[in-house]
Protein backbone atom coordinates (compact mmCIF):
# COMPACT_ATOMS: atom_id res chain seq x y z
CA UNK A 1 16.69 24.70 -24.05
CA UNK A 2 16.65 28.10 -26.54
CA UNK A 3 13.85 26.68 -28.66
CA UNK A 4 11.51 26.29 -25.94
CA UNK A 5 8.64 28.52 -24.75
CA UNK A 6 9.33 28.70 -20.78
CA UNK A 7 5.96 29.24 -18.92
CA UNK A 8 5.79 29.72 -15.00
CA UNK A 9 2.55 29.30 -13.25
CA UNK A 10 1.63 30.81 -9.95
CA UNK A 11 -1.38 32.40 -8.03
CA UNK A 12 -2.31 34.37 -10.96
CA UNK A 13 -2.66 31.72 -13.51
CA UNK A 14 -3.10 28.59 -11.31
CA UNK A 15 -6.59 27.03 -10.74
CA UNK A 16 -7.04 28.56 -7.21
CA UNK A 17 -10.71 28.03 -7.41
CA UNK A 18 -10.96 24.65 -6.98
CA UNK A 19 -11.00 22.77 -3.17
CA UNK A 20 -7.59 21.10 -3.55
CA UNK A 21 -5.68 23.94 -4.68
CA UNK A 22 -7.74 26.11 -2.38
CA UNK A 23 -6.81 24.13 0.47
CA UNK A 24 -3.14 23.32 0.02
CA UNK A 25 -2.28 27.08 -0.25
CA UNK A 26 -4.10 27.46 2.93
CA UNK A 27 -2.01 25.20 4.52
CA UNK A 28 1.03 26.26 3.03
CA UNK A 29 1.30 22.36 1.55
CA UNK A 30 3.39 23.69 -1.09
CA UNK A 31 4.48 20.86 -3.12
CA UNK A 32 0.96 19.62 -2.91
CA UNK A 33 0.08 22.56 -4.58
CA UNK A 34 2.58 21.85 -6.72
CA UNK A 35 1.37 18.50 -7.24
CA UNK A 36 -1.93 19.50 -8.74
CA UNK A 37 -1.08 22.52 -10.58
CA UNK A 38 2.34 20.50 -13.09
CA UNK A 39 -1.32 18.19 -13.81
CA UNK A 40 -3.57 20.99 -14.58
CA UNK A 41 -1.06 22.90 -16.72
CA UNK A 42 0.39 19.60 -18.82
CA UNK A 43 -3.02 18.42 -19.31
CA UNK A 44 -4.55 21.54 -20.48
CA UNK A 45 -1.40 23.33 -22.51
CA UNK A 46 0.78 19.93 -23.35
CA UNK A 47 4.90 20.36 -23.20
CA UNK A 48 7.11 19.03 -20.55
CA UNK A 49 7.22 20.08 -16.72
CA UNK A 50 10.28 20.15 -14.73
CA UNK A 51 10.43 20.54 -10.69
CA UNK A 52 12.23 23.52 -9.66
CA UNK A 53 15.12 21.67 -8.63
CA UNK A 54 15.04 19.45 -11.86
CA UNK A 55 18.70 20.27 -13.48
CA UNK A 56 18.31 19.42 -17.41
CA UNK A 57 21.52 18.66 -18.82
CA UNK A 58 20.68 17.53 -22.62
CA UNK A 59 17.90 18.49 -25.21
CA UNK A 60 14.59 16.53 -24.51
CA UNK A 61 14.07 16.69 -28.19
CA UNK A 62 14.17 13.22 -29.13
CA UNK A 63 11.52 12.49 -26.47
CA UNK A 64 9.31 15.01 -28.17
CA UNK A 65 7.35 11.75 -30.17
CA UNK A 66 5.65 10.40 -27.72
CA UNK A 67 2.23 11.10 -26.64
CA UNK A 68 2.94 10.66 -22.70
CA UNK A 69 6.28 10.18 -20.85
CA UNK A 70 7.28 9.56 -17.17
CA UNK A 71 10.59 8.44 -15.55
CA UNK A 72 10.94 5.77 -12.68
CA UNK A 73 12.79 6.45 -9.84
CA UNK A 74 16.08 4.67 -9.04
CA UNK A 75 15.85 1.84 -6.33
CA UNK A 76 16.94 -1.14 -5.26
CA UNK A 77 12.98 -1.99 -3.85
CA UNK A 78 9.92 -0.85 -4.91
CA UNK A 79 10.02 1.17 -8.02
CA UNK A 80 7.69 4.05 -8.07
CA UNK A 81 6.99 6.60 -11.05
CA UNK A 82 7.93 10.32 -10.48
CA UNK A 83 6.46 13.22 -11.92
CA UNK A 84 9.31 15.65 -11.69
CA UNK A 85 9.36 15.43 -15.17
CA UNK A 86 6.53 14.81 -17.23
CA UNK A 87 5.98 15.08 -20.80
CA UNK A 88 2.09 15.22 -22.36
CA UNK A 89 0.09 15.66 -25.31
CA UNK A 90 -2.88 17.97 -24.26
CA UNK A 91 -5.67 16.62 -22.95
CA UNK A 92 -3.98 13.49 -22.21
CA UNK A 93 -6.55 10.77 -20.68
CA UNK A 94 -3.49 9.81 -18.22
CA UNK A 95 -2.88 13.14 -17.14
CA UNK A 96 -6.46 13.46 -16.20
CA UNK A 97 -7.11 10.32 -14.59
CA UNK A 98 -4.90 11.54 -12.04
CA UNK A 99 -6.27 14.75 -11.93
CA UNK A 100 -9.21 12.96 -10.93
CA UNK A 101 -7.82 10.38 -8.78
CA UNK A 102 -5.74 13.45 -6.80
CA UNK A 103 -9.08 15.28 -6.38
CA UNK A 104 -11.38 12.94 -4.83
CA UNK A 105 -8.89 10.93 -3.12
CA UNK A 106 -6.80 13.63 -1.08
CA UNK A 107 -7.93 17.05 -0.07
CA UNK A 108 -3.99 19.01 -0.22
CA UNK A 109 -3.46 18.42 3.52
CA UNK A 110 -1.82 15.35 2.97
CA UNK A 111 2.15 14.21 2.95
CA UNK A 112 3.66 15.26 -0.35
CA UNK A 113 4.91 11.85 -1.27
CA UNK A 114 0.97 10.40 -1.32
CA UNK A 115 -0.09 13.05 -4.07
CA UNK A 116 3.32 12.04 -6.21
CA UNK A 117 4.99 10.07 -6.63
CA UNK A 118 2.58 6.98 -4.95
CA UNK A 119 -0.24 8.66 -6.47
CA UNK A 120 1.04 8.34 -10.16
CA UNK A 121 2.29 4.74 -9.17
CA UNK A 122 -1.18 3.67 -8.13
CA UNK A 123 -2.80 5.05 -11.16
CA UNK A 124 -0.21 3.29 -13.63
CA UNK A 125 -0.61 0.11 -11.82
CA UNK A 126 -4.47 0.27 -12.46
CA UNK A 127 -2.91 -0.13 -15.78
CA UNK A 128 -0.57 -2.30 -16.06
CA UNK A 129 2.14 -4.00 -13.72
CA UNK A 130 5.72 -2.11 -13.42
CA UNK A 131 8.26 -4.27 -14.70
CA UNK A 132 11.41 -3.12 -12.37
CA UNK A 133 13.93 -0.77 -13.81
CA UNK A 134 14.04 -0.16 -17.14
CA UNK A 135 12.26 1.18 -20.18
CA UNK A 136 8.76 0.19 -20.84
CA UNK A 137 5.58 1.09 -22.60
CA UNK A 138 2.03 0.66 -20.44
CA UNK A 139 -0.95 1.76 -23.47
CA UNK A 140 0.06 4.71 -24.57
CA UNK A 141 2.31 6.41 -21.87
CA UNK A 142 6.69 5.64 -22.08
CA UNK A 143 7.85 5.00 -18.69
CA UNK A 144 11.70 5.68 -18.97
CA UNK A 145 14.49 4.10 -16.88
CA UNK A 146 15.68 5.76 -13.87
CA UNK A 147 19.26 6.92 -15.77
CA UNK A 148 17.58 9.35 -17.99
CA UNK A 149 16.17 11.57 -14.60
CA UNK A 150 16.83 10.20 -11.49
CA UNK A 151 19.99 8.79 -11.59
CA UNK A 152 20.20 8.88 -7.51
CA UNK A 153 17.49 7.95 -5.13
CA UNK A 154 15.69 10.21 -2.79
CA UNK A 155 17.93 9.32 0.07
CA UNK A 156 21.12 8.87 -1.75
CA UNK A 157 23.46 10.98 0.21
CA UNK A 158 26.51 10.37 -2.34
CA UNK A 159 25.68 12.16 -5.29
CA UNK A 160 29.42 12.91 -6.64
CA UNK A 161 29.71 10.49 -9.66
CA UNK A 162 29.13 11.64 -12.82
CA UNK A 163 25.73 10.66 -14.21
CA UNK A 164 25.85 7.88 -17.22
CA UNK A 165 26.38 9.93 -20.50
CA UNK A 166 22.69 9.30 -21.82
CA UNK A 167 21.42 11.16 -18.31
CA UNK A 168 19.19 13.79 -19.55
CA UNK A 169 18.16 15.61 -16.48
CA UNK A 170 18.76 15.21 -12.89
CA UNK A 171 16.16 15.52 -9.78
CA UNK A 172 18.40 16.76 -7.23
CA UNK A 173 15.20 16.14 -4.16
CA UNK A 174 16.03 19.20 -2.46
CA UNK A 175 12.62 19.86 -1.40
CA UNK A 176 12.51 23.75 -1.79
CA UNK A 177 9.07 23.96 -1.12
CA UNK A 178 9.67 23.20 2.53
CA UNK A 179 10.42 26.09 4.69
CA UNK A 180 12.37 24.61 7.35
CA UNK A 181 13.27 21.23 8.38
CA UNK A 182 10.67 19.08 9.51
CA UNK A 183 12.43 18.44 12.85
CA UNK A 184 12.07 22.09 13.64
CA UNK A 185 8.37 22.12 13.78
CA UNK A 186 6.72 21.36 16.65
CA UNK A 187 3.88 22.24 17.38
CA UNK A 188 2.16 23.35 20.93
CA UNK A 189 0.00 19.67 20.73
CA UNK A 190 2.91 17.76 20.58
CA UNK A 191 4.51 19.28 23.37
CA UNK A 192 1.61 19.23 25.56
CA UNK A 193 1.29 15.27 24.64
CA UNK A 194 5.12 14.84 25.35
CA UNK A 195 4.77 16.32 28.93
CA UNK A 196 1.33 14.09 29.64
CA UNK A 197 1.55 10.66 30.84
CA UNK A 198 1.04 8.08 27.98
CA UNK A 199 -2.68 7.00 29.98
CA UNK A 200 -3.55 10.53 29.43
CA UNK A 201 -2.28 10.87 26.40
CA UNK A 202 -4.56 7.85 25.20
CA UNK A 203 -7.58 8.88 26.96
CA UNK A 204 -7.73 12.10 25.66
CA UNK A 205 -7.53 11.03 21.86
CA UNK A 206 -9.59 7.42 22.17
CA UNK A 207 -12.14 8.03 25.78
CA UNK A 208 -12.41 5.46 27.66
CA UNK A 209 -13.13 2.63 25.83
CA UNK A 210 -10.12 3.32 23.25
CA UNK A 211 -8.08 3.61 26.24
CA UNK A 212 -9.15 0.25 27.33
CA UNK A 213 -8.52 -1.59 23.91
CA UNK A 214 -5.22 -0.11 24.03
CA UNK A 215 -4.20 -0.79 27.92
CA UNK A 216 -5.84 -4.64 27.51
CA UNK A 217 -4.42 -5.36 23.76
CA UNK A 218 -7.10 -7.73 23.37
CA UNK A 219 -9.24 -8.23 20.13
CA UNK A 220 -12.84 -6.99 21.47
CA UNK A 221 -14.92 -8.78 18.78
CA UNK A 222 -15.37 -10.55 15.75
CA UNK A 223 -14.06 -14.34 15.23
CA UNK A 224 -11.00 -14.06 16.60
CA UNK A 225 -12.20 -12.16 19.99
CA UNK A 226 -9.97 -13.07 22.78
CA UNK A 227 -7.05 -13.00 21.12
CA UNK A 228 -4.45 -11.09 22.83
CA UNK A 229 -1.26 -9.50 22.13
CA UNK A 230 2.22 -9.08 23.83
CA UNK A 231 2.53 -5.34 22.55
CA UNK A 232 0.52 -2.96 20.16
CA UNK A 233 2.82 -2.85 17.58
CA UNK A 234 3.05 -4.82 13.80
CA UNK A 235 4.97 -3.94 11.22
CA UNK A 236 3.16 -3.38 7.31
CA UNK A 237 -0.32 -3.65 8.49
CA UNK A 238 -2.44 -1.41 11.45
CA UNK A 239 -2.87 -3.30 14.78
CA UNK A 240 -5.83 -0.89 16.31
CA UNK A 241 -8.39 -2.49 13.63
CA UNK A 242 -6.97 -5.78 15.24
CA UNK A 243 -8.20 -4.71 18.72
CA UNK A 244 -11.24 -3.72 17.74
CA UNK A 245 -12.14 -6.90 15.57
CA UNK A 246 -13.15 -4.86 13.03
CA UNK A 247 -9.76 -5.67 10.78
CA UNK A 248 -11.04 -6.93 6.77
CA UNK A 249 -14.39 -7.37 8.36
CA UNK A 250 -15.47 -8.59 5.20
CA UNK A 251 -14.21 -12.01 5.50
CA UNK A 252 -15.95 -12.55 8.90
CA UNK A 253 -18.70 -14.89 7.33
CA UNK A 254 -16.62 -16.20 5.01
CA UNK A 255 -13.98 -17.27 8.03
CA UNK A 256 -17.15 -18.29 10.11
CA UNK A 257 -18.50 -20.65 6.75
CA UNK A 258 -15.12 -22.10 6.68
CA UNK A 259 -14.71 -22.80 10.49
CA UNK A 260 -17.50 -25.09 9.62
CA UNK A 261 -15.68 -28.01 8.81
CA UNK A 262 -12.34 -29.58 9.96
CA UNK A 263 -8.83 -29.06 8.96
CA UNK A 264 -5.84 -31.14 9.46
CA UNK A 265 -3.50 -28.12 9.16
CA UNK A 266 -3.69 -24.73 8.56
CA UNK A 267 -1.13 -22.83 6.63
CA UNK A 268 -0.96 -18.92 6.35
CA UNK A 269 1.58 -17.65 4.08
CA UNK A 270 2.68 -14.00 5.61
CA UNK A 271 1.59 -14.62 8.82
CA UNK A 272 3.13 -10.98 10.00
CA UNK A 273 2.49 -10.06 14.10
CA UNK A 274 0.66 -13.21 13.88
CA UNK A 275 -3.53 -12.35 14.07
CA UNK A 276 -4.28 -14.68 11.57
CA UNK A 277 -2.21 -17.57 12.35
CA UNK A 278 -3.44 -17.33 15.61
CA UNK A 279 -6.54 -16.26 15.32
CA UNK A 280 -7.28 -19.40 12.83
CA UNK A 281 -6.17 -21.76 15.38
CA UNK A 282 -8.15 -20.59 17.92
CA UNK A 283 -11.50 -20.25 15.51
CA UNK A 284 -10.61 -23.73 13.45
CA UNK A 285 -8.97 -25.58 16.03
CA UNK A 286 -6.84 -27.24 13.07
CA UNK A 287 -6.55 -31.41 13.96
CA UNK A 288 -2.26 -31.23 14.14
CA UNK A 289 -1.01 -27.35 13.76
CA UNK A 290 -0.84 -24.41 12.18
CA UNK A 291 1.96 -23.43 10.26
CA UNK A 292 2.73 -19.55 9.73
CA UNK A 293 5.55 -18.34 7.31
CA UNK A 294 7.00 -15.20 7.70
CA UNK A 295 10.68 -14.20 6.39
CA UNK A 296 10.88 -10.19 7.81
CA UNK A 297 12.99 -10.01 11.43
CA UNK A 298 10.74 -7.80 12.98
CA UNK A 299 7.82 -9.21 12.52
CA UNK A 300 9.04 -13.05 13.59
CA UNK A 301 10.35 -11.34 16.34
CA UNK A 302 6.58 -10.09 17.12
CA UNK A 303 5.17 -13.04 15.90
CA UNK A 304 7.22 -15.68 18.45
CA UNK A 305 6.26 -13.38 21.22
CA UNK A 306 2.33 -13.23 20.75
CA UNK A 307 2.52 -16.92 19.85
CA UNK A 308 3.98 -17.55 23.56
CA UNK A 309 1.58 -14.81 24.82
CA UNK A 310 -1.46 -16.65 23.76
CA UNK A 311 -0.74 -20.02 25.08
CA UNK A 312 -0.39 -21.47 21.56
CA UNK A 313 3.53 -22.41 20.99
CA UNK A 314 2.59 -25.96 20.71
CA UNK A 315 0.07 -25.53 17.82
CA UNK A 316 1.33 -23.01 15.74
CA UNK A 317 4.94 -23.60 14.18
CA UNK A 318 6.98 -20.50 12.52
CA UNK A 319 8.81 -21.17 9.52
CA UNK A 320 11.48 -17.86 8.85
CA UNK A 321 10.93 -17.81 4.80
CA UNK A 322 9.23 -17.11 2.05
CA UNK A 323 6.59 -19.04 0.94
CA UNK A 324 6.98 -20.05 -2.83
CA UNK A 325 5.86 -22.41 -5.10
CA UNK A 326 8.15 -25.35 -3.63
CA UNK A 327 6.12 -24.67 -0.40
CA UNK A 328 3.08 -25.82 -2.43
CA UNK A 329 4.83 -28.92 -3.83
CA UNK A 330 6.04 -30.43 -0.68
CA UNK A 331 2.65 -29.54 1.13
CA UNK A 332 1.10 -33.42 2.26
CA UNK A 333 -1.48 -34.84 0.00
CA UNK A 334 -3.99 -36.53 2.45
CA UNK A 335 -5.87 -34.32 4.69
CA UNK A 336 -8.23 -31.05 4.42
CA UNK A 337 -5.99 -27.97 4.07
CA UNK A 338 -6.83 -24.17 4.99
CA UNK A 339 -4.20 -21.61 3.24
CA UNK A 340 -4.56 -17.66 3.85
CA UNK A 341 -2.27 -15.69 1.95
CA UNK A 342 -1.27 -12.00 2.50
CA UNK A 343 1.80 -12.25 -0.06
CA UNK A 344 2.09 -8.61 -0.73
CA UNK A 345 2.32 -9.34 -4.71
CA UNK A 346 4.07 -12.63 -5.16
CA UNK A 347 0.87 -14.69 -5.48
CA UNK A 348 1.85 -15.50 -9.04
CA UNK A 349 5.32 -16.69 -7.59
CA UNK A 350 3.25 -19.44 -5.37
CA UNK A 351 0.11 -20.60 -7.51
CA UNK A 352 0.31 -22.01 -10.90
CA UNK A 353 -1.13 -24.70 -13.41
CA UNK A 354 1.99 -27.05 -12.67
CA UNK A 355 0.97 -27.41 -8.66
CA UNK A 356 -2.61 -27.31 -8.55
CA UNK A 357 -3.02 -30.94 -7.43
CA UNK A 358 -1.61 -30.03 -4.83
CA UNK A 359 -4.34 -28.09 -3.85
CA UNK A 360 -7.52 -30.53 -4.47
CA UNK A 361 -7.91 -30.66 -0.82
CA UNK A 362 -7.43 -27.20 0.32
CA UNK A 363 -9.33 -24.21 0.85
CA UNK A 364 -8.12 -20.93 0.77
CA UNK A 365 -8.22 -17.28 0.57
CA UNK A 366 -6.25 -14.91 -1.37
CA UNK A 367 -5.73 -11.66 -0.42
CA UNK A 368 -5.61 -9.65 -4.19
CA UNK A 369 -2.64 -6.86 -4.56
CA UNK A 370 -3.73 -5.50 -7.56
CA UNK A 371 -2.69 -2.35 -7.43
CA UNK A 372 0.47 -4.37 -7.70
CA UNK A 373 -0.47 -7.10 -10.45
CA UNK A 374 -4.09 -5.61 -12.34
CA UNK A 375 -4.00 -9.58 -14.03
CA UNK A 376 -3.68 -11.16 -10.49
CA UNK A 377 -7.33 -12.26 -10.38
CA UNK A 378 -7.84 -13.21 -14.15
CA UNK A 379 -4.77 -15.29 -13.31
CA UNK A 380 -5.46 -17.34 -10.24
CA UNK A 381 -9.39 -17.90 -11.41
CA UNK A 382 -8.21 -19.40 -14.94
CA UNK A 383 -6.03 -21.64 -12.90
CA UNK A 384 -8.29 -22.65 -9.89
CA UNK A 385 -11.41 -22.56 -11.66
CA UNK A 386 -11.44 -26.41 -12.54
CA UNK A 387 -10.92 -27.62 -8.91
CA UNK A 388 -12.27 -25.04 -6.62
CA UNK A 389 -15.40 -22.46 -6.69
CA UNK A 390 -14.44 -18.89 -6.90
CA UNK A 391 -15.48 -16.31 -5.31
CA UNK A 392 -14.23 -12.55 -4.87
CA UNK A 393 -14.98 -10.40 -1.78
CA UNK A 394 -14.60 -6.64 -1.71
CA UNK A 395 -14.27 -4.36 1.20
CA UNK A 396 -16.28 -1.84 2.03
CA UNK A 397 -15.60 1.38 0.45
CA UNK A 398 -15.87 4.63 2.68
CA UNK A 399 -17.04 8.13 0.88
CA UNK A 400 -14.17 10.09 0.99
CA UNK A 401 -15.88 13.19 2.03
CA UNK A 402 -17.52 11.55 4.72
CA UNK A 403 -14.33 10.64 5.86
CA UNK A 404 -12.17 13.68 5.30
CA UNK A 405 -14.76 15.55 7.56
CA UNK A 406 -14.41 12.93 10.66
CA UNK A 407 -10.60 13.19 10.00
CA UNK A 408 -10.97 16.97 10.54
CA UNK A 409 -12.88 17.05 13.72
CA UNK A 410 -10.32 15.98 16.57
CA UNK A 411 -13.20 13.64 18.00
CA UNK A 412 -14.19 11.46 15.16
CA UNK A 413 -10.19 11.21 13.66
CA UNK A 414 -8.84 9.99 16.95
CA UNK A 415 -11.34 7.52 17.36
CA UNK A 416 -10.87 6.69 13.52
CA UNK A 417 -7.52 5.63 13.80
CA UNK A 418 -9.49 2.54 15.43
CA UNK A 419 -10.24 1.39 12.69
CA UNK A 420 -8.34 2.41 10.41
CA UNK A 421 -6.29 -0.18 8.30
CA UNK A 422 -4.32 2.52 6.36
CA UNK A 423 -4.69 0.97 2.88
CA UNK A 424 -3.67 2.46 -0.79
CA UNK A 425 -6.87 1.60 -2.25
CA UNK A 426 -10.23 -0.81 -1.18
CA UNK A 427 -8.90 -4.46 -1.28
CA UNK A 428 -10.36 -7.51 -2.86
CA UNK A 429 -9.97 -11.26 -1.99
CA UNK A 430 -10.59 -14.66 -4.08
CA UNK A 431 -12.30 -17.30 -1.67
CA UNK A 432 -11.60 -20.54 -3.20
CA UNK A 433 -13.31 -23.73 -2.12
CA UNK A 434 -12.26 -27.04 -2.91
CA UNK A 435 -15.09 -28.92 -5.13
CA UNK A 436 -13.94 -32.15 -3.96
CA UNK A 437 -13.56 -33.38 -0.27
């Protein structure tokens, strides 16, 4: 690139003044470092940045016209945005949002892969949904396909074929920021907790009553106390905020308002390890069954077993699939339906106009992924709104310094990890309550 002006930032010209900067050279967090710095120099300078171990092969020039520019990574799952390469304007609003977002959401102790590329992700899909793999255009900012940068995925081990001729630039992920392999660092905590004896292990980090949550894996409060589980362990969701009862505490009085009246059966679409398919039965006490669909190995394999664990095999039936909008139009017409749905996304795949009266009798709630689909409430409220009454819950949101400093003190972030559900951003629900029946 001959007609370019190369710049190199470093210590001397970096923003080392400010916390997160300031605390991820302390830590030698590197790429997180890294992470903040490509922002701060794109959004106050313009041009394009490149990762050290970004090989460009062609001229960007033809790129040069737009305003913003990103590249998605290639994958055959969930598509995140890298910013290996980013081109900007200065000043760019995008560039600073996540400035922003990277400052008051992570302090530059964190794992690399939260500050980019699933921070950049997030903030785009405040924006606008991502469509998959190819080129698209959310506002103002040109999201390229995966070919033009990343023509192999992070964990792509072959690498040998040639990349497609309009390839501009390769990420080669050779993390040269880390000093040695992870596997080679262990520190003198770990080895100390390896030698201990697991009770020990658990006492120390959680006292005594942690310790018994963990040794009794039953729920401690809230409406589904009792409940008890075969092992502490679920997969895509945190099973200590289970224990404790404190786990989307936000729907307690909403569960309690609905436990109110009667249900024929209760349905809960992504039923996971099982707390809420269980835990409904045992609060509702639905007239014939429960039914909980779940299509991921693992977790029917966790599911079956807490099911027997609890006593309840002969009122809660699995189903190993998807739920999907044929689910809805077989569902029975007479009787009171519950639904809960933890769908990770697909909600628009299950609810439409076309199988709403279906639904007259049937309650339900909606957990929102909108940091997956911004439109996801706008959508199911235009369609609901005419047969049920609508209303949105949010959970609490903590103050991130507040929590940073109980995460730093070995006390309070050990007893944290009680109750902590581990979640990308504070989640909302729709409540929806038939308006006939």
């Amino acid at each position: 690139m001959p007609d370019y002006q190369i710049k190199k930032w470093d210590e001397q010209n970096s923003p080392v003044h400010l916390p997160y900067v300031r605390k991820a050279l302390q830590k030698k967090q590197w790429a997180n470092a890294s992470n903040f710095v490509r922002l701060w120099a794109v959004y106050g300078h313009g041009g394009l940045y490149f990762d050290t171990d970004v090989e460009v092969l062609k001229p960007f020039d033809d790129l040069l016209n737009n305003v913003c520019f990103l590249g998605k990574e290639k994958s055959s799952e969930k598509i995140y945005v890298n910013n290996a390469v980013i081109g900007a304007v200065p000043g760019h609003w995008f560039i600073r949002q996540c400035l922003v977002a990277l400052s008051s959401r992570y302090d530059g102790s964190e794992a690399a892969n939260l500050s980019s590329p699933m921070l950049t992700t997030l903030e785009l899909k405040k924006l606008g949904s991502i469509k998959g793999p190819g080129e698209q255009v959310i506002r103002d900012i040109r999201l390229y396909d995966h070919t033009l940068f990343y023509p192999y995925a992070w964990n792509e081990k072959e690498r040998n074929q040639i990349p497609e001729t309009h390839c501009l630039a390769i990420h080669h992920y050779e993390k040269n920021w880390s000093s040695a392999p992870v596997t080679q660092r262990t520190s003198w905590k770990k080895k100390i907790r390896a030698w201990l004896p697991e009770k020990w292990v658990l006492l120390l980090k959680y006292g005594l009553s942690g310790y018994r949550l963990i040794r009794d894996k039953k729920v401690a409060a809230g409406p589904f106390e009792g409940l008890c589980f075969k092992s502490v362990k679920s997969h895509g969701s945190s099973i200590y905020p289970k224990l404790t009862g404190s786990y989307e505490e936000c729907l307690h009085e909403t569960l309690y308002a609905f436990a109110c009246k009667k249900y024929a059966v209760i349905y809960n679409f992504g039923a996971g390890e099982g707390y809420y398919a269980m835990g409904l039965t045992q609060l509702m006490q639905p007239a014939q069954k429960t039914i909980a669909f779940e299509p991921h190995g693992p977790n029917i394999d966790l599911l079956r077993k807490n099911i027997d664990h609890n006593g309840l095999a002969q009122k809660v039936e699995v189903r190993e699939e998807f739920a999907d909008a044929d689910t809805i139009n077989k569902l029975p017409a007479e009787g009171r339906k519950f639904i809960f749905c933890d769908v990770e996304g697909a909600e628009n795949a299950i609810f439409h106009a076309g199988n709403m009266h279906q639904l007259k009798n049937a309650d339900l709630i909606i957990e929102l992924h909108e940091f997956i689909d911004r439109e996801v409430a706008r959508y199911l409220e235009a369609i609901f709104s005419r047969s049920h009454t609508v209303k949105i819950i949010q959970e609490d949101q903590y103050y991130r310094v507040k929590l940073a400093w109980m995460k730093k003190s070995g006390f309070f972030r050990y007893r944290w990890e009680l109750f902590d559900e581990h979640r990308p951003v504070a989640m909302r629900w729709m409540c929806l309550e038939a308006k006939t029946g």
